[in-house]
Protein backbone atom coordinates (compact mmCIF):
# COMPACT_ATOMS: atom_id res chain seq x y z
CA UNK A 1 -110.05 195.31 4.74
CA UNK A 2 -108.14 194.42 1.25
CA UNK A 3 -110.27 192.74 -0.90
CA UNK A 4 -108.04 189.75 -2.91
CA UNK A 5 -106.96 190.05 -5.83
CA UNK A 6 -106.53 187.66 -8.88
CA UNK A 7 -104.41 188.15 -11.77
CA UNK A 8 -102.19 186.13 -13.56
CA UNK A 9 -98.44 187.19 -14.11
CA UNK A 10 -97.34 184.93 -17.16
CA UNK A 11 -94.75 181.99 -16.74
CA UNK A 12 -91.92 183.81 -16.01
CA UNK A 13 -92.98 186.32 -13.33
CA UNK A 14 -94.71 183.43 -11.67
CA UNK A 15 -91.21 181.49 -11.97
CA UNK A 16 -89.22 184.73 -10.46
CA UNK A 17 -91.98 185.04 -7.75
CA UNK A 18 -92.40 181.47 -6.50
CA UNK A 19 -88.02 181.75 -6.48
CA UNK A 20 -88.22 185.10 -4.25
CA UNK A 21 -90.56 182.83 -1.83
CA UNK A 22 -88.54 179.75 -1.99
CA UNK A 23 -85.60 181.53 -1.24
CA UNK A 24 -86.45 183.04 1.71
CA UNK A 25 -86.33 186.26 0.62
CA UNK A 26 -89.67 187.16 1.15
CA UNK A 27 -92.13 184.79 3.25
CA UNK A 28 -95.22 185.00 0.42
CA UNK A 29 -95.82 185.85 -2.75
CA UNK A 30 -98.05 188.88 -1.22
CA UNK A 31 -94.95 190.13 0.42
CA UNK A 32 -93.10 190.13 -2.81
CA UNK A 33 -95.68 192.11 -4.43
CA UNK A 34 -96.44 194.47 -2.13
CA UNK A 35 -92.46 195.04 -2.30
CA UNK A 36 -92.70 195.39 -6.25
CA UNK A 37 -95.33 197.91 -6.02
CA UNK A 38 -93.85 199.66 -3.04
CA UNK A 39 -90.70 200.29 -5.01
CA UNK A 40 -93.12 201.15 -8.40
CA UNK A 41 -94.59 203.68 -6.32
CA UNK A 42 -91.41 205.56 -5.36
CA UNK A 43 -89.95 205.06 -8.75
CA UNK A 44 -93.03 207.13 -10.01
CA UNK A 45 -92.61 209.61 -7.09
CA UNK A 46 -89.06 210.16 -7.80
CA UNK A 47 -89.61 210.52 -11.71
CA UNK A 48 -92.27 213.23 -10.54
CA UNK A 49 -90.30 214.80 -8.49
CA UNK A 50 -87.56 215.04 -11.41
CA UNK A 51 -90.47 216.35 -13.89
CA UNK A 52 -90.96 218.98 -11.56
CA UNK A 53 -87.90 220.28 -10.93
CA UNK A 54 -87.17 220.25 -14.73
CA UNK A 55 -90.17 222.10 -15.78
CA UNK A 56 -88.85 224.92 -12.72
CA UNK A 57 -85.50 224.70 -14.53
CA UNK A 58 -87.73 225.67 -18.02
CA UNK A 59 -89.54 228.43 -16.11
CA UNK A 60 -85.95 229.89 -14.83
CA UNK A 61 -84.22 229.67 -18.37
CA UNK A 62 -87.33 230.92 -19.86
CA UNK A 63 -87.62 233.86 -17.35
CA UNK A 64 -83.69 234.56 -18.41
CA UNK A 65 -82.36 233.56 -15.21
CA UNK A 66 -80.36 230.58 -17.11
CA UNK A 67 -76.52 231.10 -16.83
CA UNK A 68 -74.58 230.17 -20.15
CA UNK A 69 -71.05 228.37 -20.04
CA UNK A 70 -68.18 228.49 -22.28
CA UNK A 71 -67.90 225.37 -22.49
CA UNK A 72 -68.76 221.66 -20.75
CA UNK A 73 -65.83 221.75 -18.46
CA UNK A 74 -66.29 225.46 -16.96
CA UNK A 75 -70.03 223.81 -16.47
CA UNK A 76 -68.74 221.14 -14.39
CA UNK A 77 -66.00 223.40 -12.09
CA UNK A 78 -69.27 225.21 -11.50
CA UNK A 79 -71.41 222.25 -10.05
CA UNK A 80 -68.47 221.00 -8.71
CA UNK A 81 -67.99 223.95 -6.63
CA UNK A 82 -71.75 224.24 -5.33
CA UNK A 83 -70.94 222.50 -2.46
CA UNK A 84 -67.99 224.93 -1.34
CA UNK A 85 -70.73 228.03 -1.40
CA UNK A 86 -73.04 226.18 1.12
């Protein structure tokens, strides 16, 4: 079982929380923060993800499999015509 926590969020925080509850948006404060984190957690695991496929973007462009464009605009018919190949 979840031990309980204590920590204190500073007057505004508190002030947005309590407002969340009061509301009826979410039934406790402990709902509301479990929400907060929940949506911290896949924030982090989406800016993960996003490191990862950058540094496999490095590896390619370092390995010379990088494709050079002519200029912004043949770039974007390109992407925009990924989804016609598929």
């Amino acid at each position: 079982m979840a031990r309980a926590k204590t920590f204190s969020l500073g007057d505004t925080y508190d002030g947005i929380l309590s407002d969340l509850v009061r509301s009826g948006r979410f039934g406790t404060e402990t709902e509301a923060v479990r929400a907060g984190i929940r949506m911290l957690a896949d924030y982090e695991m989406r800016m993960q993800s996003l490191r990862q496929a950058i540094h496999a973007a490095d590896a390619e462009i370092e390995a010379g499999l990088g494709k050079e464009y002519a200029s912004s605009a043949d770039l974007l018919a390109d992407v925009m015509n990924e989804g016609d190949n598929h």
